[in-house]
PDB file of N, CA and C in Angstrom:
ATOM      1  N   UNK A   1      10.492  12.907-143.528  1.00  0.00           N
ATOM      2  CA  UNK A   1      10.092  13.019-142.139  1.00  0.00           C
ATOM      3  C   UNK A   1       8.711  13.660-142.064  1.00  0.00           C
ATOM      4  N   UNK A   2       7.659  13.078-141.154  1.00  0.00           N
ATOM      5  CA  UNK A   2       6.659  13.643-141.070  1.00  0.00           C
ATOM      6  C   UNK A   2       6.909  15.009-140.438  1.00  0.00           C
ATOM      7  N   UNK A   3       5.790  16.391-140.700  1.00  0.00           N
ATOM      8  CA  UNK A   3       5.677  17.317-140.109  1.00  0.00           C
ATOM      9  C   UNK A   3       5.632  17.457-138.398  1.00  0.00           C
ATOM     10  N   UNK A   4       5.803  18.803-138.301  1.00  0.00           N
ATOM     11  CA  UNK A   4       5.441  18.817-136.916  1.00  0.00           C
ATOM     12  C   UNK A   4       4.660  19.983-136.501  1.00  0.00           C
ATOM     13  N   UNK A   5       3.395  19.572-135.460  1.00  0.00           N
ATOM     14  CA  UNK A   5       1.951  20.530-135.419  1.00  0.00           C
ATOM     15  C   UNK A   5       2.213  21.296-133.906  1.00  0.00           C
ATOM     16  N   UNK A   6       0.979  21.868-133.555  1.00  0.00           N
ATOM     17  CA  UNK A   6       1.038  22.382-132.050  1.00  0.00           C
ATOM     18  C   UNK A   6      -0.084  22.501-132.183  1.00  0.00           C
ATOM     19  N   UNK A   7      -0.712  21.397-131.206  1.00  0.00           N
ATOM     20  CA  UNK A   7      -2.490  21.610-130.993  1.00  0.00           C
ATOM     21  C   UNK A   7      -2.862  22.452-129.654  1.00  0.00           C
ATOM     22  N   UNK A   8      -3.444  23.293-129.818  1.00  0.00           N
ATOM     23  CA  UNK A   8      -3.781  24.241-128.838  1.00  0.00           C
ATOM     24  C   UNK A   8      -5.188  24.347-127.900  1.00  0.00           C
ATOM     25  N   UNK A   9      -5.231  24.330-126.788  1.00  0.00           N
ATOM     26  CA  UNK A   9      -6.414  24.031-125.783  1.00  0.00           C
ATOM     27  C   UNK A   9      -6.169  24.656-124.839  1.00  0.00           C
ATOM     28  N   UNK A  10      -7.547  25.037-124.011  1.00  0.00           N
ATOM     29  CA  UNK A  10      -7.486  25.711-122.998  1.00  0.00           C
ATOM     30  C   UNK A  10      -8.337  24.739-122.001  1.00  0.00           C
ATOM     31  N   UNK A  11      -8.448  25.226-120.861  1.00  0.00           N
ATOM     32  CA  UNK A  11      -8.694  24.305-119.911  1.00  0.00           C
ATOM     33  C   UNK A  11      -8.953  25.291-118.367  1.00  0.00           C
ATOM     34  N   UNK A  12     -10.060  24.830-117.674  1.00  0.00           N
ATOM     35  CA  UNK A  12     -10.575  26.324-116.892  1.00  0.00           C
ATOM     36  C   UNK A  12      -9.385  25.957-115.153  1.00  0.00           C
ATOM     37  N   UNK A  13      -8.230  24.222-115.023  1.00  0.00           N
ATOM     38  CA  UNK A  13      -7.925  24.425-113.964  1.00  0.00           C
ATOM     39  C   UNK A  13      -6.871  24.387-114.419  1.00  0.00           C
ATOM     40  N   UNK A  14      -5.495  24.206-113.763  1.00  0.00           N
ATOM     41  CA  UNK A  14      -4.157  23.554-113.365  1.00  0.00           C
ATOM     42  C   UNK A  14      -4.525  22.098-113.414  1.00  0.00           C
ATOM     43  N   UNK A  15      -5.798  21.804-112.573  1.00  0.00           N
ATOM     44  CA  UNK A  15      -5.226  20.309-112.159  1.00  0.00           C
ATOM     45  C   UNK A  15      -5.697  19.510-113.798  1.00  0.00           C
ATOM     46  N   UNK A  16      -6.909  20.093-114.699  1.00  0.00           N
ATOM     47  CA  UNK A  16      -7.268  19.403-115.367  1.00  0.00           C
ATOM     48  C   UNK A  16      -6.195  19.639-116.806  1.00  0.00           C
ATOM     49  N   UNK A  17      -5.819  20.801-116.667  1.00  0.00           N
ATOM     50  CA  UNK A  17      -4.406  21.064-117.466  1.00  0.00           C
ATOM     51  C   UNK A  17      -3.288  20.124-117.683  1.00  0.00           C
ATOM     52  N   UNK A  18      -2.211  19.761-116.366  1.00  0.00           N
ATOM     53  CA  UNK A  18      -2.101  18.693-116.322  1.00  0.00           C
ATOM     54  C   UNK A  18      -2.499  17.431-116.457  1.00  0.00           C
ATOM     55  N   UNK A  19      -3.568  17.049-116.307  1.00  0.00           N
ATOM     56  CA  UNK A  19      -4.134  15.767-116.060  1.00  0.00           C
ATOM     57  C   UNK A  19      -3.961  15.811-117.750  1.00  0.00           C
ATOM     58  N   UNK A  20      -4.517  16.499-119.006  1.00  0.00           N
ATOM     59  CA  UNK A  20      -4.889  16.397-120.078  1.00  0.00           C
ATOM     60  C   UNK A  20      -3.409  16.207-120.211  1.00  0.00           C
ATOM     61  N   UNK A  21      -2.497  16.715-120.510  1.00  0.00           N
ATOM     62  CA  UNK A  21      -0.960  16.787-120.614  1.00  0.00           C
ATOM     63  C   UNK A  21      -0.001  15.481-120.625  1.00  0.00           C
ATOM     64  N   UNK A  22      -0.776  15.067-119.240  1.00  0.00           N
ATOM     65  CA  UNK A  22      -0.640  13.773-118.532  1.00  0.00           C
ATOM     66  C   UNK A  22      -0.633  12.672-119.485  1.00  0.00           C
ATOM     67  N   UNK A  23      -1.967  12.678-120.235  1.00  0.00           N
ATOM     68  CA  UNK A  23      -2.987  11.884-121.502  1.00  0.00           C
ATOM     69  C   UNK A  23      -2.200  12.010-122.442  1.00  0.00           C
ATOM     70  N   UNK A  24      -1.672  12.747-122.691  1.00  0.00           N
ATOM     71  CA  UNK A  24      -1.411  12.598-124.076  1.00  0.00           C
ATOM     72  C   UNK A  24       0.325  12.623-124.441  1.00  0.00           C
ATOM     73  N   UNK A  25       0.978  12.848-123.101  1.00  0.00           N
ATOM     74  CA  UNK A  25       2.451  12.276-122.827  1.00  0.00           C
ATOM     75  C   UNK A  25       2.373  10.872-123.322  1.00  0.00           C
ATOM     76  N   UNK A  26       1.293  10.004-122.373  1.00  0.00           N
ATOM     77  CA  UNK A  26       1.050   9.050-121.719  1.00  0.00           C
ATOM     78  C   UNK A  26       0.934   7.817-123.331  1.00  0.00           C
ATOM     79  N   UNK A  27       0.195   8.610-124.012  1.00  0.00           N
ATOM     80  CA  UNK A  27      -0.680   7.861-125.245  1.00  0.00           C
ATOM     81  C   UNK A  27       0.732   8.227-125.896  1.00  0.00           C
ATOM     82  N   UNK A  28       2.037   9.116-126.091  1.00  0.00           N
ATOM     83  CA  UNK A  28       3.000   9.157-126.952  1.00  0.00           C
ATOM     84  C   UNK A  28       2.075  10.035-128.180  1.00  0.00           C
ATOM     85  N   UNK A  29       1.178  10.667-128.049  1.00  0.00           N
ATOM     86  CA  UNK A  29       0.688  11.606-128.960  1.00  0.00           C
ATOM     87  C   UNK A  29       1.384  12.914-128.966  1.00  0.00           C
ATOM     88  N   UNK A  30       1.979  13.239-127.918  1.00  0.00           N
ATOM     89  CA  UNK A  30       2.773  14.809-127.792  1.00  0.00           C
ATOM     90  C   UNK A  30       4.022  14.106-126.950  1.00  0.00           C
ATOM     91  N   UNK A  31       5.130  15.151-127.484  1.00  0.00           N
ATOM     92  CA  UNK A  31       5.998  15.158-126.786  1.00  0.00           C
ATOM     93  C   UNK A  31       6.449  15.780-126.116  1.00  0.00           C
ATOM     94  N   UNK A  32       5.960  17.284-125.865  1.00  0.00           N
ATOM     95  CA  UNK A  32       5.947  17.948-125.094  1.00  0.00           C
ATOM     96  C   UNK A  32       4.584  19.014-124.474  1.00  0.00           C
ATOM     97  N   UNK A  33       4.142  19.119-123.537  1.00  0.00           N
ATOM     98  CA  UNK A  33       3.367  19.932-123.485  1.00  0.00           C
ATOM     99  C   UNK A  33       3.456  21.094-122.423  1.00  0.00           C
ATOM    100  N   UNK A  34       3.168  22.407-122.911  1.00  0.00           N
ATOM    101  CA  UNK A  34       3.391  23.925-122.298  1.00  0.00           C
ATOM    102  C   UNK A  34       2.522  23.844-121.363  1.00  0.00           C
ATOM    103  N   UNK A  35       1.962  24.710-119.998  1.00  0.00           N
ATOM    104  CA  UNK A  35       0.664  24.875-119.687  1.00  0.00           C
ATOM    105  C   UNK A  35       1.573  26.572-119.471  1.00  0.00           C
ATOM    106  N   UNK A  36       0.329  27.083-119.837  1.00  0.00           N
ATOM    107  CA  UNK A  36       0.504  28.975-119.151  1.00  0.00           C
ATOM    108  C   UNK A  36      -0.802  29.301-118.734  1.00  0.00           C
ATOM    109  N   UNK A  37      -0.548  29.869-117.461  1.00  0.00           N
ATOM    110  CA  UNK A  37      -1.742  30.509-116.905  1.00  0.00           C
ATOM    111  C   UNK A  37      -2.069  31.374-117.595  1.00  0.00           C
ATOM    112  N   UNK A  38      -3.782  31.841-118.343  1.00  0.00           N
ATOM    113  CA  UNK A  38      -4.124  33.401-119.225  1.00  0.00           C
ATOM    114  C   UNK A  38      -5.232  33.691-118.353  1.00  0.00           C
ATOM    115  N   UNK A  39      -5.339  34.733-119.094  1.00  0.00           N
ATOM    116  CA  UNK A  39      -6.900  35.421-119.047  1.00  0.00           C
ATOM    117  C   UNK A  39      -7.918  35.407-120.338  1.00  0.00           C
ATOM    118  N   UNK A  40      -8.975  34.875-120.658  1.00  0.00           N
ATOM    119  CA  UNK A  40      -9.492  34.606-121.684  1.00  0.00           C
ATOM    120  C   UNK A  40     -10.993  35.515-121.808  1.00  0.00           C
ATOM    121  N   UNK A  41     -10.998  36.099-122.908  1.00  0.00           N
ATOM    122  CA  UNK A  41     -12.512  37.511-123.087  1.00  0.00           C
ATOM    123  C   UNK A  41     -12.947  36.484-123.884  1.00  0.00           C
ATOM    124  N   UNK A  42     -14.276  36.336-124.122  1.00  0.00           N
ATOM    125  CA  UNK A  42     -14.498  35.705-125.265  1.00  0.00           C
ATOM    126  C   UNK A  42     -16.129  36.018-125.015  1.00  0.00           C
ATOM    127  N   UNK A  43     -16.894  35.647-126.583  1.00  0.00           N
ATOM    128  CA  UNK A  43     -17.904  35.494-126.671  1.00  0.00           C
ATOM    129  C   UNK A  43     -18.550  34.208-126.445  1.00  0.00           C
ATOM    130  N   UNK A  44     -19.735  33.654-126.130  1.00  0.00           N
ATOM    131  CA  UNK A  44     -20.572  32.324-125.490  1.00  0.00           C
ATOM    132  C   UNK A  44     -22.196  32.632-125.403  1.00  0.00           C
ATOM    133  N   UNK A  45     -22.724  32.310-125.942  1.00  0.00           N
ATOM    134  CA  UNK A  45     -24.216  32.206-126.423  1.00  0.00           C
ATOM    135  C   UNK A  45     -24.233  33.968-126.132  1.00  0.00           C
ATOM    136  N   UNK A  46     -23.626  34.875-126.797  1.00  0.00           N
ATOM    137  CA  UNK A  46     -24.463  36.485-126.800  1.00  0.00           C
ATOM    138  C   UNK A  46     -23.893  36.798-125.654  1.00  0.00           C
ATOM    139  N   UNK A  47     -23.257  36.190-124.663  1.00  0.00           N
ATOM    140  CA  UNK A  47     -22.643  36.581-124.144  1.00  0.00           C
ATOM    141  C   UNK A  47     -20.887  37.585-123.906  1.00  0.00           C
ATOM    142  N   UNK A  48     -20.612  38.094-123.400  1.00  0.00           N
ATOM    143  CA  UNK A  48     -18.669  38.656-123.498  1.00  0.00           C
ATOM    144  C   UNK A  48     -18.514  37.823-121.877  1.00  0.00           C
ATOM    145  N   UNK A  49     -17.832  37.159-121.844  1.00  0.00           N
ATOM    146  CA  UNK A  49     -17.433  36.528-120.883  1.00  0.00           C
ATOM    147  C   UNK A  49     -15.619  36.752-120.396  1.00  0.00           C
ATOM    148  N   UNK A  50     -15.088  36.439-119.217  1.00  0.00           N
ATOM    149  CA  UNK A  50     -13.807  36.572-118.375  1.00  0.00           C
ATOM    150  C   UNK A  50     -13.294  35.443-117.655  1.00  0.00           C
ATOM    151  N   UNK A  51     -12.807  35.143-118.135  1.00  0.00           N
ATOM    152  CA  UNK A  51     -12.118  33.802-117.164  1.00  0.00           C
ATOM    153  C   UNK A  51     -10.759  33.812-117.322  1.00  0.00           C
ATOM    154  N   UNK A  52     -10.523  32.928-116.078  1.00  0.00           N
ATOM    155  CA  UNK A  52      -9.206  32.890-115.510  1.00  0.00           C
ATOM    156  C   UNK A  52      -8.940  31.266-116.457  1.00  0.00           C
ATOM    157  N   UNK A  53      -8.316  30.843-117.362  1.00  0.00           N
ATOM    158  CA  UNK A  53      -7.929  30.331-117.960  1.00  0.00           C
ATOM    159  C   UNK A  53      -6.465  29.149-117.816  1.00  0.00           C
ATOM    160  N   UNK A  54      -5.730  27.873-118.365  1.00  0.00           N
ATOM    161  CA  UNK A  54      -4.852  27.382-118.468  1.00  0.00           C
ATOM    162  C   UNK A  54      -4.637  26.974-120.329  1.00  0.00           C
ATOM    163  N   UNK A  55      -3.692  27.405-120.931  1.00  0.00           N
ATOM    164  CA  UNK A  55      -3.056  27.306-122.230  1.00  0.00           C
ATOM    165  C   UNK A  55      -2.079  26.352-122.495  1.00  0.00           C
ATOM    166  N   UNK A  56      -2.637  25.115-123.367  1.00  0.00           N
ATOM    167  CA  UNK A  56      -2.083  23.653-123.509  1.00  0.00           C
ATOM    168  C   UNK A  56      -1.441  23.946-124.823  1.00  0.00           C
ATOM    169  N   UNK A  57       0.194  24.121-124.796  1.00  0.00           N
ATOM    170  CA  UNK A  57       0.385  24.321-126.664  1.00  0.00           C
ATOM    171  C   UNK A  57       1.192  22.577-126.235  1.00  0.00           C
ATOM    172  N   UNK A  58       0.597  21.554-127.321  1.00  0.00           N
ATOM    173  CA  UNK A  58       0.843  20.649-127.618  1.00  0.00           C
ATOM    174  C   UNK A  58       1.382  20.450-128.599  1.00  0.00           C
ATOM    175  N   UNK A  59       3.337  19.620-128.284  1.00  0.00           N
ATOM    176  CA  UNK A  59       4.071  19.585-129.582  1.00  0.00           C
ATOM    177  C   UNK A  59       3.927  18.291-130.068  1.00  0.00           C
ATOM    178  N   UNK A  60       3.552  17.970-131.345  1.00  0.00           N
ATOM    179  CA  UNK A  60       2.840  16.401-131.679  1.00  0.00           C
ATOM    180  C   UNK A  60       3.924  16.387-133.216  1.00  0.00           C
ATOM    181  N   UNK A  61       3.471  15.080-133.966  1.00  0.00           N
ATOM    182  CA  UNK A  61       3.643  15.105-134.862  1.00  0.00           C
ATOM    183  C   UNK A  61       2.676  15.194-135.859  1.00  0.00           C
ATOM    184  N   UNK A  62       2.782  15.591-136.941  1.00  0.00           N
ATOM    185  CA  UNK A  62       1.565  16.489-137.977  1.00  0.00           C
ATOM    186  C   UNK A  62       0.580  15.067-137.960  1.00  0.00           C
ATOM    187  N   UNK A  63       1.380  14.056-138.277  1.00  0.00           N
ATOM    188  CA  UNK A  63       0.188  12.386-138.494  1.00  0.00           C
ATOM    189  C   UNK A  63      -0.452  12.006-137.283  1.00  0.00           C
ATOM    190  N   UNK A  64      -0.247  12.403-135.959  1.00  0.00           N
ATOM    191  CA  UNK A  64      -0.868  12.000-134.928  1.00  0.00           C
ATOM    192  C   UNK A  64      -1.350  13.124-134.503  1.00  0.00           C
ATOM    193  N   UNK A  65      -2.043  14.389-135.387  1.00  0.00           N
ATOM    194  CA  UNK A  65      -3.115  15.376-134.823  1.00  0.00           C
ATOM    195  C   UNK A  65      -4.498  14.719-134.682  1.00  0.00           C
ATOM    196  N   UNK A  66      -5.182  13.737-135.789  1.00  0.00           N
ATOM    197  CA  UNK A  66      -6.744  13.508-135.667  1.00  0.00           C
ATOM    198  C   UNK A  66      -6.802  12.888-134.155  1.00  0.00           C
ATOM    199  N   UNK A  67      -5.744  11.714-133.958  1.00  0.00           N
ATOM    200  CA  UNK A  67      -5.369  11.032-132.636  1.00  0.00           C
ATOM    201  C   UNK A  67      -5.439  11.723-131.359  1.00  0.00           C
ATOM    202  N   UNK A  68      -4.643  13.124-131.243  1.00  0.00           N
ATOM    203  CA  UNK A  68      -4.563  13.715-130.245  1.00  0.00           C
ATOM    204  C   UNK A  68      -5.794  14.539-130.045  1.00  0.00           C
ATOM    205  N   UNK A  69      -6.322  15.021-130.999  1.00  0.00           N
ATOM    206  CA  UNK A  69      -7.669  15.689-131.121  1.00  0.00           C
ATOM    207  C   UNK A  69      -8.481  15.220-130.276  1.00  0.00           C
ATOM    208  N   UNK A  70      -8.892  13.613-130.707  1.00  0.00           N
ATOM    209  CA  UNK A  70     -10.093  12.870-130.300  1.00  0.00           C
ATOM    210  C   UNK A  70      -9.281  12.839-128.641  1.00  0.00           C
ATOM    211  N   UNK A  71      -8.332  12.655-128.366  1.00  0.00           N
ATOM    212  CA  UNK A  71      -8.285  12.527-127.100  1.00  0.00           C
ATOM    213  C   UNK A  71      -8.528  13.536-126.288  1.00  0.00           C
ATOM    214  N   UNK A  72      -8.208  14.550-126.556  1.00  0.00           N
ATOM    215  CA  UNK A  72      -8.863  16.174-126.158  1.00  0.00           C
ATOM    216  C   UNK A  72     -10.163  16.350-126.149  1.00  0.00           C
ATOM    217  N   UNK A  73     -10.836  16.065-127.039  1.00  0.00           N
ATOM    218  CA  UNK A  73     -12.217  15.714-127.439  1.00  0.00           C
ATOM    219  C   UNK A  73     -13.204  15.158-125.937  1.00  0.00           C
ATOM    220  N   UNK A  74     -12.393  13.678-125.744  1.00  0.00           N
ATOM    221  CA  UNK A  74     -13.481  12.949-125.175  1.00  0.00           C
ATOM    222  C   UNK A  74     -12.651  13.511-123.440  1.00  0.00           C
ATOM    223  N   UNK A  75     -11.319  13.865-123.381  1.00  0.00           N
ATOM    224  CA  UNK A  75     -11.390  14.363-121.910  1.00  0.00           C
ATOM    225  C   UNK A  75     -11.358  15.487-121.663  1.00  0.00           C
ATOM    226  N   UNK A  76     -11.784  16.543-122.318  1.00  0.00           N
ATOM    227  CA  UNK A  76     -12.204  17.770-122.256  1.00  0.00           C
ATOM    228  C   UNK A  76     -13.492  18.152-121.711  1.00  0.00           C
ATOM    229  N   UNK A  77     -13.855  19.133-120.702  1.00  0.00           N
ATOM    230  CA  UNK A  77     -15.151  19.505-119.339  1.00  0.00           C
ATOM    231  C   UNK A  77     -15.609  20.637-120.558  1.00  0.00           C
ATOM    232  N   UNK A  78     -15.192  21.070-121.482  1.00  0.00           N
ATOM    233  CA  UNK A  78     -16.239  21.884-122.242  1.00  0.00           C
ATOM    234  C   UNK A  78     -17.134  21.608-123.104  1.00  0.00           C
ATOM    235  N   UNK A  79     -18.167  22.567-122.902  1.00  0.00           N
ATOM    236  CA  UNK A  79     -19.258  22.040-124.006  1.00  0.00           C
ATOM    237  C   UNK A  79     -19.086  21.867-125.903  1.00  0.00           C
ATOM    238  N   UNK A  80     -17.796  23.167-125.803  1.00  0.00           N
ATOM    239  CA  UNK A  80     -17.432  23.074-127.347  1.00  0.00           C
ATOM    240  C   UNK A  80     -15.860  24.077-126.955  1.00  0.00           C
ATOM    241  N   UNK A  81     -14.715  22.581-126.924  1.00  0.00           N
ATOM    242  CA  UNK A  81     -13.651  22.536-126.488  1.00  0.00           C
ATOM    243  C   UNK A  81     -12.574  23.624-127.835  1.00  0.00           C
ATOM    244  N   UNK A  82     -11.486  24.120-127.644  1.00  0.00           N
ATOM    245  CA  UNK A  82     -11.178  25.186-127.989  1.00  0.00           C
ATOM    246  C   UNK A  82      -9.779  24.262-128.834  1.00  0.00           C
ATOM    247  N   UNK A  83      -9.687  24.047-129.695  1.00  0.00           N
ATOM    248  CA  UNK A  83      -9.088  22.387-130.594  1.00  0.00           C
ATOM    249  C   UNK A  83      -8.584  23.577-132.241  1.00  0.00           C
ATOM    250  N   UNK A  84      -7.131  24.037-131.529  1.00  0.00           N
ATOM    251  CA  UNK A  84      -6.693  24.443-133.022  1.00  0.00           C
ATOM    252  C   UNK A  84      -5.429  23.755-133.515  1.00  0.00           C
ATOM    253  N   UNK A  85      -5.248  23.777-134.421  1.00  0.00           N
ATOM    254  CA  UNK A  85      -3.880  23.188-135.208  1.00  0.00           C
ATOM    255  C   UNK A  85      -3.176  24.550-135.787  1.00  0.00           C
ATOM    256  N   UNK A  86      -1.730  24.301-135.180  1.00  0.00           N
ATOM    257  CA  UNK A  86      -1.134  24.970-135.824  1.00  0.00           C
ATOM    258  C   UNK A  86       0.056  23.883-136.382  1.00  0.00           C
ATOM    259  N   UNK A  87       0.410  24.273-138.398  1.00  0.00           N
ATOM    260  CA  UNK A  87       1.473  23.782-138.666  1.00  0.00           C
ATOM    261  C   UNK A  87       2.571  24.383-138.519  1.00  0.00           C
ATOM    262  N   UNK A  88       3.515  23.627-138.062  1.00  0.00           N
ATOM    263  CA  UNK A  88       5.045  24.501-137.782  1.00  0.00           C
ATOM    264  C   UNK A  88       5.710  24.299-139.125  1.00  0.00           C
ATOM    265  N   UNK A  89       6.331  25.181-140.211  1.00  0.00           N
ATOM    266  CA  UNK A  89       6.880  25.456-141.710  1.00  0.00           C
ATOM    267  C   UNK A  89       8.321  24.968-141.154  1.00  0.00           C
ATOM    268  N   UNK A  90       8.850  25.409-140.046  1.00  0.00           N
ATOM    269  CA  UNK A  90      10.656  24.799-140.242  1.00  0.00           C
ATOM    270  C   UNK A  90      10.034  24.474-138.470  1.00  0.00           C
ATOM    271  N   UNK A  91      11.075  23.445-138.282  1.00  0.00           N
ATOM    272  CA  UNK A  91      11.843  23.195-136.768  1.00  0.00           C
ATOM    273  C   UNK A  91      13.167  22.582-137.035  1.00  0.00           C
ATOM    274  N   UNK A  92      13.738  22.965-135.659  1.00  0.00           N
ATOM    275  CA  UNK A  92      15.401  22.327-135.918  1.00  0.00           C
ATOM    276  C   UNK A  92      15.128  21.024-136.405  1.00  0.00           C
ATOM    277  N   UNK A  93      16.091  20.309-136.844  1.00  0.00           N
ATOM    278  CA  UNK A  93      16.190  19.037-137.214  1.00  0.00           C
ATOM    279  C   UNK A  93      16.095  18.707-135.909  1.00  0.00           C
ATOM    280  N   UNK A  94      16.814  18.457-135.052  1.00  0.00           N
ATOM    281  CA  UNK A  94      17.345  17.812-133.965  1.00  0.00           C
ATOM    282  C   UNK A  94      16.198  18.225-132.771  1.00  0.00           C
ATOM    283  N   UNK A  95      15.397  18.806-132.654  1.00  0.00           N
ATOM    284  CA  UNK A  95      14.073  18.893-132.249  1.00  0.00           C
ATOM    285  C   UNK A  95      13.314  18.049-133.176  1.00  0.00           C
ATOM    286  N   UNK A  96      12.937  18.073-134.143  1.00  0.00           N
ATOM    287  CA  UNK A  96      11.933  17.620-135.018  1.00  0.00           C
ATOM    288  C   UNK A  96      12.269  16.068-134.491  1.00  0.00           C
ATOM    289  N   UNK A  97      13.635  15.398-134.351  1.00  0.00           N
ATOM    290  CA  UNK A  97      13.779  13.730-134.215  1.00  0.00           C
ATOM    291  C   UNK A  97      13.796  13.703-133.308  1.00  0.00           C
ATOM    292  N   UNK A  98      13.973  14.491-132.034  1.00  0.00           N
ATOM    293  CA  UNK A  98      13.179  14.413-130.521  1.00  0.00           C
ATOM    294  C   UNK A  98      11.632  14.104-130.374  1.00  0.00           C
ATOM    295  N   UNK A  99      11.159  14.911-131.362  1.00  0.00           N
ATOM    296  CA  UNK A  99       9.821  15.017-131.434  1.00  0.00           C
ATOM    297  C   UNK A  99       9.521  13.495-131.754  1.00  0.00           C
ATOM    298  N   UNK A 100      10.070  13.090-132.625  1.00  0.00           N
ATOM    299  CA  UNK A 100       9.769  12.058-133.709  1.00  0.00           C
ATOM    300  C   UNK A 100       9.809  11.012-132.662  1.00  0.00           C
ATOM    301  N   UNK A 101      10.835  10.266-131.955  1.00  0.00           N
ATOM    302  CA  UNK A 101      11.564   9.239-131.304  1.00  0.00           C
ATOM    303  C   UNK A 101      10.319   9.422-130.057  1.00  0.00           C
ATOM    304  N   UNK A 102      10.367  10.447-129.716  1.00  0.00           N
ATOM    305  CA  UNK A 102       9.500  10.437-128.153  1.00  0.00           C
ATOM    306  C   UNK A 102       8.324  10.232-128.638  1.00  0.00           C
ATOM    307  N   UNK A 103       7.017  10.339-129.451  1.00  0.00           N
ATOM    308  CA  UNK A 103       6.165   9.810-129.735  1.00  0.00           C
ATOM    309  C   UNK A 103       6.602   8.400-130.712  1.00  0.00           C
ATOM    310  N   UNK A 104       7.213   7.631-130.960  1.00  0.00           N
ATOM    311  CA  UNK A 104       7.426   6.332-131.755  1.00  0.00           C
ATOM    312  C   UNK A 104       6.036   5.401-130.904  1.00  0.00           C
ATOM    313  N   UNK A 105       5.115   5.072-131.233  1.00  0.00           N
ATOM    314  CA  UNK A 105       4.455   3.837-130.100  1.00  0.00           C
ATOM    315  C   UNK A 105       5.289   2.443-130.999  1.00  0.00           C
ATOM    316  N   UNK A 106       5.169   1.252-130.176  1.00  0.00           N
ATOM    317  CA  UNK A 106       4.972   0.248-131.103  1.00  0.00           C
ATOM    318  C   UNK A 106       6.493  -0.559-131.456  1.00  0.00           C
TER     319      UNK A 106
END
């Protein structure tokens, strides 16, 4: 059985949170996706910056991360979009073939 990832993104609304969520339900690249409202400190050209933030943990399968990436990629409003992979070491079985079945394309 292929692995299973959680690609992680942030996103500055709700609506574009969803909408991205939307994308990638839609494409069968994730099968589930989180949104949580944060607060985000961060650094940006020398800057310390504050924003009011939305947190995309995307549950995919490990072979359809480059896929889901590029789709984050090209509908993402940032200048240098916030695109991490995390591998998950165990998931239930019976999650993992949820995972599996709900992204199948084809």
């Amino acid at each position: 059985m292929n692995g299973v990832s959680i690609l992680v993104t942030t996103v500055d609304s709700k609506e574009k949170a969803q909408a991205l969520a939307r994308a990638a339900l839609d494409e069968k690249l994730a099968a589930c996706v989180q949104i949580t409202p944060i607060l985000s400190l961060y650094l940006w050209k020398g800057e310390c910056c504050e924003e009011a933030e939305f947190r995309l943990d995307m549950k995919l399968m490990s072979d359809d991360y480059d896929a889901l990436a590029a789709l984050v990629r090209r509908l993402h409003s940032y200048e240098t979009p916030e695109i991490l992979r995390i591998d998950v070491t165990d998931a239930d079985s019976a999650y993992a073939a949820w995972l599996r079945d709900s992204t199948r394309r084809g």
